[in-house]
Protein backbone atom coordinates (compact mmCIF):
# COMPACT_ATOMS: atom_id res chain seq x y z
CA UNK A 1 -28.51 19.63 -41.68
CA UNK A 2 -31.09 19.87 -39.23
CA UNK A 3 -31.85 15.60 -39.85
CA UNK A 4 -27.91 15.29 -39.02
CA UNK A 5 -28.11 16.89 -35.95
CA UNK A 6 -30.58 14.96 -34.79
CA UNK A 7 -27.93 12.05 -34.01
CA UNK A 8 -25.78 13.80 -31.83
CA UNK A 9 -25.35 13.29 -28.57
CA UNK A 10 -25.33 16.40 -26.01
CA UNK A 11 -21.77 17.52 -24.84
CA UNK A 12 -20.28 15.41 -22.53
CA UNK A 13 -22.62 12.11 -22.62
CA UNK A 14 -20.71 9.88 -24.65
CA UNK A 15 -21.35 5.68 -25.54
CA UNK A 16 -18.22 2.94 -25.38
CA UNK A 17 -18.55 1.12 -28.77
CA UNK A 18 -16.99 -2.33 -30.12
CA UNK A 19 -14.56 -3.37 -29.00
CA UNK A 20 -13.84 -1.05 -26.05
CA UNK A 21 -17.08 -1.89 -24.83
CA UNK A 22 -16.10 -5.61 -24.48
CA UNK A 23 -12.70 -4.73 -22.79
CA UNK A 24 -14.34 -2.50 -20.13
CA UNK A 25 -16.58 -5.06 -18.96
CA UNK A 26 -13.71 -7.19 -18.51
CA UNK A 27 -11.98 -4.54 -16.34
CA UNK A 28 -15.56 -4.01 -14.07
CA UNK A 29 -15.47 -7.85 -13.56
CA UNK A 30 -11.93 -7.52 -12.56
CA UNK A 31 -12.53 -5.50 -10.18
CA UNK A 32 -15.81 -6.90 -8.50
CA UNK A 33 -13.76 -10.34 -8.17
CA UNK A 34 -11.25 -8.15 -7.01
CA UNK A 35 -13.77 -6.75 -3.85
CA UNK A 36 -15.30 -9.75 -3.23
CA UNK A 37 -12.21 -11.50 -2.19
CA UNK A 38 -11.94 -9.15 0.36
CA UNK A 39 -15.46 -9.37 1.50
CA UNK A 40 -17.13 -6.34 -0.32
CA UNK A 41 -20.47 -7.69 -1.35
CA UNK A 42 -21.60 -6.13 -4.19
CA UNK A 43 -24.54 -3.51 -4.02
CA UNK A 44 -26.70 -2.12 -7.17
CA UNK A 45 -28.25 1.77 -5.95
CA UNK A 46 -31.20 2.58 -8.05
CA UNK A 47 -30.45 5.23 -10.48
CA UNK A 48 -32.76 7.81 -9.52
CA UNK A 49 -35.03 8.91 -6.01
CA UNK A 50 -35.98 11.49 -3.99
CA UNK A 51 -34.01 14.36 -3.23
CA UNK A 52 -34.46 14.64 0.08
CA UNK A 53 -32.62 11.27 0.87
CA UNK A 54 -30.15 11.65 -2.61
CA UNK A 55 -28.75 14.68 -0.51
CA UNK A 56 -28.57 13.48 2.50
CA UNK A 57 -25.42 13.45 4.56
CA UNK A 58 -22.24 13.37 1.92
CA UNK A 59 -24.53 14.34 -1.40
CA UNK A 60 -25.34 17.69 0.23
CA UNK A 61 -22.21 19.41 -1.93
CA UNK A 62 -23.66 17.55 -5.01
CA UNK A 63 -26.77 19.98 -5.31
CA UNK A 64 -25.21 21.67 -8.12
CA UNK A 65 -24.15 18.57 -9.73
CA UNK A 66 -27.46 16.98 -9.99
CA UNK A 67 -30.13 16.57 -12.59
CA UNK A 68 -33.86 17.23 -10.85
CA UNK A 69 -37.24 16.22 -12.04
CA UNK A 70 -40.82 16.13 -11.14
CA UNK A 71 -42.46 12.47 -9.98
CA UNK A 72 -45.25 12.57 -11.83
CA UNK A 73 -46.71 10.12 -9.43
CA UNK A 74 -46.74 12.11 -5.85
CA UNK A 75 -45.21 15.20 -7.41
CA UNK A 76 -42.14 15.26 -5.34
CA UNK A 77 -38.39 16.31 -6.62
CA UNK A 78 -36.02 13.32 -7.53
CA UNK A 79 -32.79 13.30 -8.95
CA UNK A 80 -30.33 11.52 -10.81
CA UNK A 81 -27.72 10.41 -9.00
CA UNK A 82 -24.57 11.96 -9.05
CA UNK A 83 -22.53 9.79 -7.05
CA UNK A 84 -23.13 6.47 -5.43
CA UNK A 85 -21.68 7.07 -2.33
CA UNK A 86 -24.54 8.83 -0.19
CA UNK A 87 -26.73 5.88 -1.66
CA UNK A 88 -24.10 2.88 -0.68
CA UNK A 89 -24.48 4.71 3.12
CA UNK A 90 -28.27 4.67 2.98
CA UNK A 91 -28.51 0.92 1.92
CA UNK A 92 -26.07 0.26 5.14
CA UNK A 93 -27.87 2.27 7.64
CA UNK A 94 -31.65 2.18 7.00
CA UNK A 95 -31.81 -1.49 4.74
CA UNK A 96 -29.04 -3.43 5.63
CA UNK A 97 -29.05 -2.26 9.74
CA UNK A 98 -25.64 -4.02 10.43
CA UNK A 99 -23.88 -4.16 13.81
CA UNK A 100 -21.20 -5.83 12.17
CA UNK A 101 -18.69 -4.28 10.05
CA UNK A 102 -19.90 -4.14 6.74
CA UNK A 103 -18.28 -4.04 3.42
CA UNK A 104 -19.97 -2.91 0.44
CA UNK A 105 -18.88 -2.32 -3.15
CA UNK A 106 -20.52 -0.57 -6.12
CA UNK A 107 -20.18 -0.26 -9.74
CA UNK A 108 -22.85 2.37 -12.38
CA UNK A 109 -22.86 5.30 -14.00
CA UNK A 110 -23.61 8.37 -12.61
CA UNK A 111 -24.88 11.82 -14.23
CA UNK A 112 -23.56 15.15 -13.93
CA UNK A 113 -24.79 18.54 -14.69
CA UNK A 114 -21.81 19.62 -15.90
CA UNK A 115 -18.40 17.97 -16.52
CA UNK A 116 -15.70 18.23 -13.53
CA UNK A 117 -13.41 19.96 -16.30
CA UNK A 118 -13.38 20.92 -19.70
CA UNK A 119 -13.59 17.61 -22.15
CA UNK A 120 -14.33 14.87 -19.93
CA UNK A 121 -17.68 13.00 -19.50
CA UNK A 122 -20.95 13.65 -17.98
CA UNK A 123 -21.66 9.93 -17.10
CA UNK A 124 -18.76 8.80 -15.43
CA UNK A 125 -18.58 5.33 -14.44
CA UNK A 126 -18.47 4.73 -10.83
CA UNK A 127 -16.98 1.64 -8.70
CA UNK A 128 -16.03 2.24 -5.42
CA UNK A 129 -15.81 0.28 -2.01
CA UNK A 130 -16.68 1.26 1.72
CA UNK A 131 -16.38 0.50 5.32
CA UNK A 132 -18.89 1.15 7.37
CA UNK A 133 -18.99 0.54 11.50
CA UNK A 134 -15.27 0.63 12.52
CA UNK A 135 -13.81 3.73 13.18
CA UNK A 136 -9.89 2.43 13.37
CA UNK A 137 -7.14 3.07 11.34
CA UNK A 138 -7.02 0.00 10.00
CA UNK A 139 -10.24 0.27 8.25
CA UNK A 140 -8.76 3.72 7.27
CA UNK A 141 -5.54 1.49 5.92
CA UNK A 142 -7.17 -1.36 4.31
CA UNK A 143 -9.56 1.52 2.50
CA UNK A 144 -6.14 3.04 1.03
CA UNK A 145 -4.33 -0.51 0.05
CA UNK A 146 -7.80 -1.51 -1.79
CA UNK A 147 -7.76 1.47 -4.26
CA UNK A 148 -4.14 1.13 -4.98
CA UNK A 149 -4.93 -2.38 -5.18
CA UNK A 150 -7.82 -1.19 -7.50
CA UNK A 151 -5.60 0.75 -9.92
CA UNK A 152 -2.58 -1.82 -10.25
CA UNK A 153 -5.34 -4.68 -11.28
CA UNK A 154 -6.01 -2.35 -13.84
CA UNK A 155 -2.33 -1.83 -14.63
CA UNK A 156 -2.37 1.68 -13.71
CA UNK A 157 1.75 2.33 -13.00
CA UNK A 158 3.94 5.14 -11.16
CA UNK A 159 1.08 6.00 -8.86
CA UNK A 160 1.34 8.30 -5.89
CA UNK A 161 -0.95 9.34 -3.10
CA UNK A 162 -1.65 12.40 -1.52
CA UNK A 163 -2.78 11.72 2.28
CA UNK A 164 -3.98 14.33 4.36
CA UNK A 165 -6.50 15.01 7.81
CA UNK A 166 -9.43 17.02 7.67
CA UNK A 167 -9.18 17.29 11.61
CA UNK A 168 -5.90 19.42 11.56
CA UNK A 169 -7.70 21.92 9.99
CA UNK A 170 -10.60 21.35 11.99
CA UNK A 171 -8.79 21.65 15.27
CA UNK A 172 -6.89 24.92 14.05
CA UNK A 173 -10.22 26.68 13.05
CA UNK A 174 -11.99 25.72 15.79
CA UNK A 175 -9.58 28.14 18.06
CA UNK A 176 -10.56 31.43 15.87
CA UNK A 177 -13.60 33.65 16.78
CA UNK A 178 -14.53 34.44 12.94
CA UNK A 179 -17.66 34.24 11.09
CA UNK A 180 -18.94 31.45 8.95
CA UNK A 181 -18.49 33.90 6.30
CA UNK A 182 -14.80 34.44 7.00
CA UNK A 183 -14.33 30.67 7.97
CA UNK A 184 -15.51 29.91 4.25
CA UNK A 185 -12.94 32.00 2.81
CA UNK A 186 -10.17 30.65 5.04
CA UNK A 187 -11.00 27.72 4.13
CA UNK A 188 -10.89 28.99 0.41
CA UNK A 189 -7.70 30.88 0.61
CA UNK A 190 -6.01 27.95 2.02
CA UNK A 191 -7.35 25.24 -0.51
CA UNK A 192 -5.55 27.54 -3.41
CA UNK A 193 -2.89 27.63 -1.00
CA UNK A 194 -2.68 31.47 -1.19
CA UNK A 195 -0.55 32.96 0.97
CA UNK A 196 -0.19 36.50 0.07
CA UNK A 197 -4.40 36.37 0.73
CA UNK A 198 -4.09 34.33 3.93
CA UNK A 199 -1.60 36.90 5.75
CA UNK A 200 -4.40 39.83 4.57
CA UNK A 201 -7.10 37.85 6.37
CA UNK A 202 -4.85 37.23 9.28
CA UNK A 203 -4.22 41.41 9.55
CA UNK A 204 -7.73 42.09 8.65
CA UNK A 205 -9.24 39.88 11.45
CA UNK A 206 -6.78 40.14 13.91
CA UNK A 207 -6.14 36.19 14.67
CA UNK A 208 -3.82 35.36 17.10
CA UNK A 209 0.03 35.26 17.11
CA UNK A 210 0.46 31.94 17.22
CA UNK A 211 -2.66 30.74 15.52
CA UNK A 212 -1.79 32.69 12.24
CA UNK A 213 1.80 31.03 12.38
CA UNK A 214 0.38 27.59 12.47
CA UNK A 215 -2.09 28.68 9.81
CA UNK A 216 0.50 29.80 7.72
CA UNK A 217 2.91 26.63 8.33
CA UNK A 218 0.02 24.58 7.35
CA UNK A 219 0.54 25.51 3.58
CA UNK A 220 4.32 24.28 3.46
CA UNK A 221 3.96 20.88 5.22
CA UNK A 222 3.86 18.79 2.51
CA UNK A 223 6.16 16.26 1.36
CA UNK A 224 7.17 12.21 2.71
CA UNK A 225 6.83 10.64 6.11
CA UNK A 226 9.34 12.81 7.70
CA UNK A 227 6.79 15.98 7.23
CA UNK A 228 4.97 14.40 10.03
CA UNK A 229 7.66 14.85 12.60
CA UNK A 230 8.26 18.49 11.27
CA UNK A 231 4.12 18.89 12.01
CA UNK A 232 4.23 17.71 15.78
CA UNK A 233 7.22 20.81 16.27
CA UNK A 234 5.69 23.40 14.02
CA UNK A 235 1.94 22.71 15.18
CA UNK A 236 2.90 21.92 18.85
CA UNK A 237 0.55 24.52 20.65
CA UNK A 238 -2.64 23.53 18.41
CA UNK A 239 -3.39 20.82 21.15
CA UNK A 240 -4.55 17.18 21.31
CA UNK A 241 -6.40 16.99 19.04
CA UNK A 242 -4.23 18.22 15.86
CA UNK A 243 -1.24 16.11 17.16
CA UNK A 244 -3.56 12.74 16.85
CA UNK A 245 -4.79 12.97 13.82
CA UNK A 246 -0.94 13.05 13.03
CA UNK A 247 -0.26 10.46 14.48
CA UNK A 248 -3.30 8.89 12.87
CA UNK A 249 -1.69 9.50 9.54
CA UNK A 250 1.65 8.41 10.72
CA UNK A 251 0.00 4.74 11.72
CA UNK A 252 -2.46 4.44 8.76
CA UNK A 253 1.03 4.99 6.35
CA UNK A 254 2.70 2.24 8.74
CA UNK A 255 0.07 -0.21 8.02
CA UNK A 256 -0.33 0.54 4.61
CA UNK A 257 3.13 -0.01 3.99
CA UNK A 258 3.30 -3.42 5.83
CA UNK A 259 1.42 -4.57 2.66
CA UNK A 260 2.85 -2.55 -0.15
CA UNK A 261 5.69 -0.52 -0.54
CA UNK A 262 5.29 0.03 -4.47
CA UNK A 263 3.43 3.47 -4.14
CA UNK A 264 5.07 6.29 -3.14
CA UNK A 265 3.00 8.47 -0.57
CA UNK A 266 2.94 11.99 -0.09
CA UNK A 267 1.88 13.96 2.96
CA UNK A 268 0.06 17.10 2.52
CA UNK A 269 -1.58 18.86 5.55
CA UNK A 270 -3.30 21.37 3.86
CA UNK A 271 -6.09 19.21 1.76
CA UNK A 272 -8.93 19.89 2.24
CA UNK A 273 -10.89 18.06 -0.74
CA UNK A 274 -14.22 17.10 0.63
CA UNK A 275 -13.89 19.20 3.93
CA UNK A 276 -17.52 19.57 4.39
CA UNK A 277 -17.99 15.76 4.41
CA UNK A 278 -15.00 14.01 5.24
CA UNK A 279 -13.82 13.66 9.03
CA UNK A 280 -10.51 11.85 9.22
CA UNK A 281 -8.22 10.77 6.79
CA UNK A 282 -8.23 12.12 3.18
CA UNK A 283 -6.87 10.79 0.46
CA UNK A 284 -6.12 10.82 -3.69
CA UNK A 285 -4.08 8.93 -5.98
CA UNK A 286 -2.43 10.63 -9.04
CA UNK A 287 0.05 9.60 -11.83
CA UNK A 288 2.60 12.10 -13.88
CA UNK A 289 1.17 13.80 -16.93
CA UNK A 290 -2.33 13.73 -15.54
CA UNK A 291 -3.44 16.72 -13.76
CA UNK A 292 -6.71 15.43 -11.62
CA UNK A 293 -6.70 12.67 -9.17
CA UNK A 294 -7.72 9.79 -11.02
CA UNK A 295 -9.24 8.16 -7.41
CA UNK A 296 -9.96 9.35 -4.08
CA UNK A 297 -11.44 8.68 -0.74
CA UNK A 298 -11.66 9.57 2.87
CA UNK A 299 -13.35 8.83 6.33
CA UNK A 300 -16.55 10.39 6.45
CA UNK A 301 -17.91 9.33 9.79
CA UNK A 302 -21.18 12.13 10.15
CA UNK A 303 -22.63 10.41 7.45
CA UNK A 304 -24.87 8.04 9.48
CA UNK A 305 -25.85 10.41 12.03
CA UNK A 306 -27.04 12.69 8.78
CA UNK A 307 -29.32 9.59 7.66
CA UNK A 308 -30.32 9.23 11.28
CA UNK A 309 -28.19 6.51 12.71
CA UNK A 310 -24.31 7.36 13.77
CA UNK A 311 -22.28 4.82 11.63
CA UNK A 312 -18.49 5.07 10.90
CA UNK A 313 -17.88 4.82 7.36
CA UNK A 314 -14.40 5.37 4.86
CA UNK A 315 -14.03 4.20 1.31
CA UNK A 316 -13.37 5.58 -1.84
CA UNK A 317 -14.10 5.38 -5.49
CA UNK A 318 -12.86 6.63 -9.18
CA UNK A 319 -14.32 6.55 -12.36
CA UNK A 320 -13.39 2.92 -14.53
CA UNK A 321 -13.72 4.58 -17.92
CA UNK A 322 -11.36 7.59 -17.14
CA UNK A 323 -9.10 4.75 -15.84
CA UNK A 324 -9.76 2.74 -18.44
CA UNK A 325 -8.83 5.48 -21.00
CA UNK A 326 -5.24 5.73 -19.23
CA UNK A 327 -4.41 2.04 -19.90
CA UNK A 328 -2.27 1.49 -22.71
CA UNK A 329 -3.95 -1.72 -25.09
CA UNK A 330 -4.50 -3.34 -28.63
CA UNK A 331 -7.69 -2.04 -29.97
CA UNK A 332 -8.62 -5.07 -30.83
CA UNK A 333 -11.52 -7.43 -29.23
CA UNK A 334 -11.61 -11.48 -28.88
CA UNK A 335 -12.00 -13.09 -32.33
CA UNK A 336 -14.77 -15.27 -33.59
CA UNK A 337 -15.52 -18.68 -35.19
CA UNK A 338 -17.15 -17.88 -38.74
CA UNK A 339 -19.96 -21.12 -39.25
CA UNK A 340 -21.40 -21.55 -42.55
CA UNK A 341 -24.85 -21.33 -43.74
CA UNK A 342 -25.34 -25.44 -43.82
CA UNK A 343 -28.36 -28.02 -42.80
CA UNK A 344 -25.50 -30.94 -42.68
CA UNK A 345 -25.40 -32.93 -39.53
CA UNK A 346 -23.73 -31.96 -36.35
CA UNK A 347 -23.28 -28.50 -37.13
CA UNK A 348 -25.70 -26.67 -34.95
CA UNK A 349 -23.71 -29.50 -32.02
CA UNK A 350 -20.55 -28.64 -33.21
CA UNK A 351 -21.46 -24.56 -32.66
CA UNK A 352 -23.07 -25.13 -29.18
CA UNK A 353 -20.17 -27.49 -28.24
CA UNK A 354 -17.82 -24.50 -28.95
CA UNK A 355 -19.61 -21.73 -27.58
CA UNK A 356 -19.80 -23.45 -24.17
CA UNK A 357 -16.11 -24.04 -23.90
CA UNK A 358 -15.84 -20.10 -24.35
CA UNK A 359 -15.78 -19.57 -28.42
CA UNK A 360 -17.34 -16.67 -30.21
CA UNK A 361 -19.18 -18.95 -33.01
CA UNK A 362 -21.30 -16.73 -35.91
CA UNK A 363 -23.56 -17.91 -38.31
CA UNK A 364 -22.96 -17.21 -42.03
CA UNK A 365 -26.87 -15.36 -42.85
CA UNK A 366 -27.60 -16.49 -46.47
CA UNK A 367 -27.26 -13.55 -49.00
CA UNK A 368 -25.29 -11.92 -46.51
CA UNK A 369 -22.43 -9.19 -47.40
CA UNK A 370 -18.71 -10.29 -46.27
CA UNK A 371 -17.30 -13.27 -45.18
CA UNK A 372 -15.28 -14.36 -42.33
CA UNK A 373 -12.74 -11.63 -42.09
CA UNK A 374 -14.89 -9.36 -42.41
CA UNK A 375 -17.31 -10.25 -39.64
CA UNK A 376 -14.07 -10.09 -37.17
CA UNK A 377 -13.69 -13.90 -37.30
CA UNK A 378 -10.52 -15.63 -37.59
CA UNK A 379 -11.45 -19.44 -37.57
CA UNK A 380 -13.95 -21.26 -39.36
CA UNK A 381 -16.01 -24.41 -38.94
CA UNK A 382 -15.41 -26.98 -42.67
CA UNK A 383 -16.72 -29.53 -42.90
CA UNK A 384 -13.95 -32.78 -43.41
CA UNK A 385 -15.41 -36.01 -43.99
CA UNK A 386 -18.31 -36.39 -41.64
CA UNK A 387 -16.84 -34.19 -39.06
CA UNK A 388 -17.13 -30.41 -38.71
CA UNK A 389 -13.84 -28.82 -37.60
CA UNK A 390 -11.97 -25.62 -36.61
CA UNK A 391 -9.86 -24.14 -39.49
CA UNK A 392 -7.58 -20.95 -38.86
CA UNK A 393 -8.16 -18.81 -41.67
């Protein structure tokens, strides 16, 4: 037994075999075709480095998350990434040192710890885009239409996105004279959307009137455009602040929907996902039947300053194998061209001939087990005359 166990892998690190494997490589070059006709130039993070700069910035909350060794050359901590997106922001601020706008891209696997829930991978793979040095809304827009783009290339149907903006919170919060402590479990309570807890805390530490009404409002706006005008009235008194970034989310829908009108989207105040990050705009796309967001993204401006150099930046990414999983296909991969074992003339032309228009071409092996059909071939090269040619089998 113990011989047998030696083969398995640990839980939740899993391999993509024949002829899956073949199909999501042709989904990853999809979708870096995909970014690079919109100007995303592609970007390869190393897989592992230091700590200090792998946390930096947005990979502080991935601490957790993050597999941690010893260099054994200067004795420092690394780590395996985790995510790709504190990395993409390092390349732009301290390598690439841009004034321009700059679009990046990604695609690799990352490690985790520990899977996000129960059954799914450890090594998800990543692909992503970002913005980095505009702070507009329509970087925030073209940021949103580029994952939905993302997801229909990949034939990904009845999507819908949640949008949200970190600031509302932000600005509401920023009004109460409570502890860090109690801010984290605001911020808690209202993330589970508990109201029952959030009128205790309210009592217990004795917020304001008309602070705890807009607090407790926040939970119920959700729903289509028209939640937005129901914000301005029920969140009038929260100040500038919290009435922009409404109408920030009112004009990044607008322009999004001036280029697609396929998805529906979904306005929910009270998200929070990646609150200690994020810094505008916040959004995830979901599908029915699948309980976690298969992508998501946000602004997260204060990543720059954390690296040392104040840089707008949005984007978003998913994982291509979880989407990849979602996609109904035949399990079946491109067929091949079975060549026999011969030293006849123009055969070894013949195979290279056929291979460079794009043909799978195998070699028979001599004392070999199974033919054609067997090795996955569906074609074979005979041999009519003085002239090899291409017989369906």
């Amino acid at each position: 037994m113990a011989n047998n166990n030696r083969w398995l892998l640990p839980e939740g690190i899993d391999e993509v075999l024949p002829p899956q494997a073949h199909q999501l490589d042709a989904f990853c070059r999809k979708l870096i075709d995909l970014y690079s006709s919109w100007g995303y130039q592609l970007v390869k993070p190393t897989l592992i480095e230091y700590l200090d700069s792998l946390l930096t910035g947005t990979g502080g909350d991935l601490d957790l998350r993050t597999f941690k060794l010893t260099d054994q050359l200067t004795g420092k901590m690394m780590g395996v990434r985790a995510d790709m997106t504190p990395q993409v922001a390092r390349i732009d601020v301290h390598i690439l040192k841009r004034t321009t706008p700059t679009r990046l891209c990604y695609l690799g696997p990352v490690l985790h710890t520990r899977p996000e829930s129960h059954g799914e991978t450890r090594i998800p793979l990543q692909v992503g885009a970002e913005l980095y040095g505009h702070a507009g809304i329509e970087s925030d827009a073209e940021i949103l239409s580029l994952m939905l783009r993302t997801l229909n290339v990949l034939e990904i149907r009845n999507i819908h996105v949640d949008l949200g903006h970190i600031g509302i919170y932000r600005g509401l919060a920023d009004t109460l004279d409570i502890s860090k402590q109690q801010g984290s479990l605001l911020f808690d309570t209202l993330q589970r959307k508990a109201a029952t807890e959030l009128k205790e805390e309210i009592d217990d530490w004795s917020i304001p009137t008309h602070v705890a009404d807009m607090l407790l409002y926040l939970m119920d706006l959700n729903g289509g455009i028209e939640v937005l005008d129901e914000a301005r009235n029920k969140l009038a008194k929260a100040g500038k602040s919290v009435l922009q970034c409404i109408d920030e989310l009112q004009k990044v829908a607008e322009l999004y929907m001036q280029h697609s009108q396929a998805t529906s989207l979904y306005f929910e105040l009270a998200e929070l996902r990646g609150y200690h990050y994020h810094a505008g705009l916040v959004f995830a796309a979901y599908i029915p039947g699948h309980g976690q967001e298969i992508a998501r993204g946000g602004r997260y401006d204060d990543v720059g300053h954390a690296f040392g150099r104040p840089r707008p930046a949005v984007g978003f990414s998913t994982d291509i194998k979880a989407l990849f999983n979602l996609v109904s296909r035949p399990d079946i991969g491109p067929k091949g061209i079975f060549a026999p074992v011969s030293e006849l003339p123009g055969l070894i032309e013949q195979v290279e001939s056929l291979r460079q228009e794009g043909n799978i071409v195998i070699y028979q092996l001599p004392g070999q087990m199974g033919g054609a059909k067997e090795m996955d071939c569906d074609r074979e090269l005979v041999l009519e005359g003085r002239t090899w040619k291409v017989k369906r089998i």
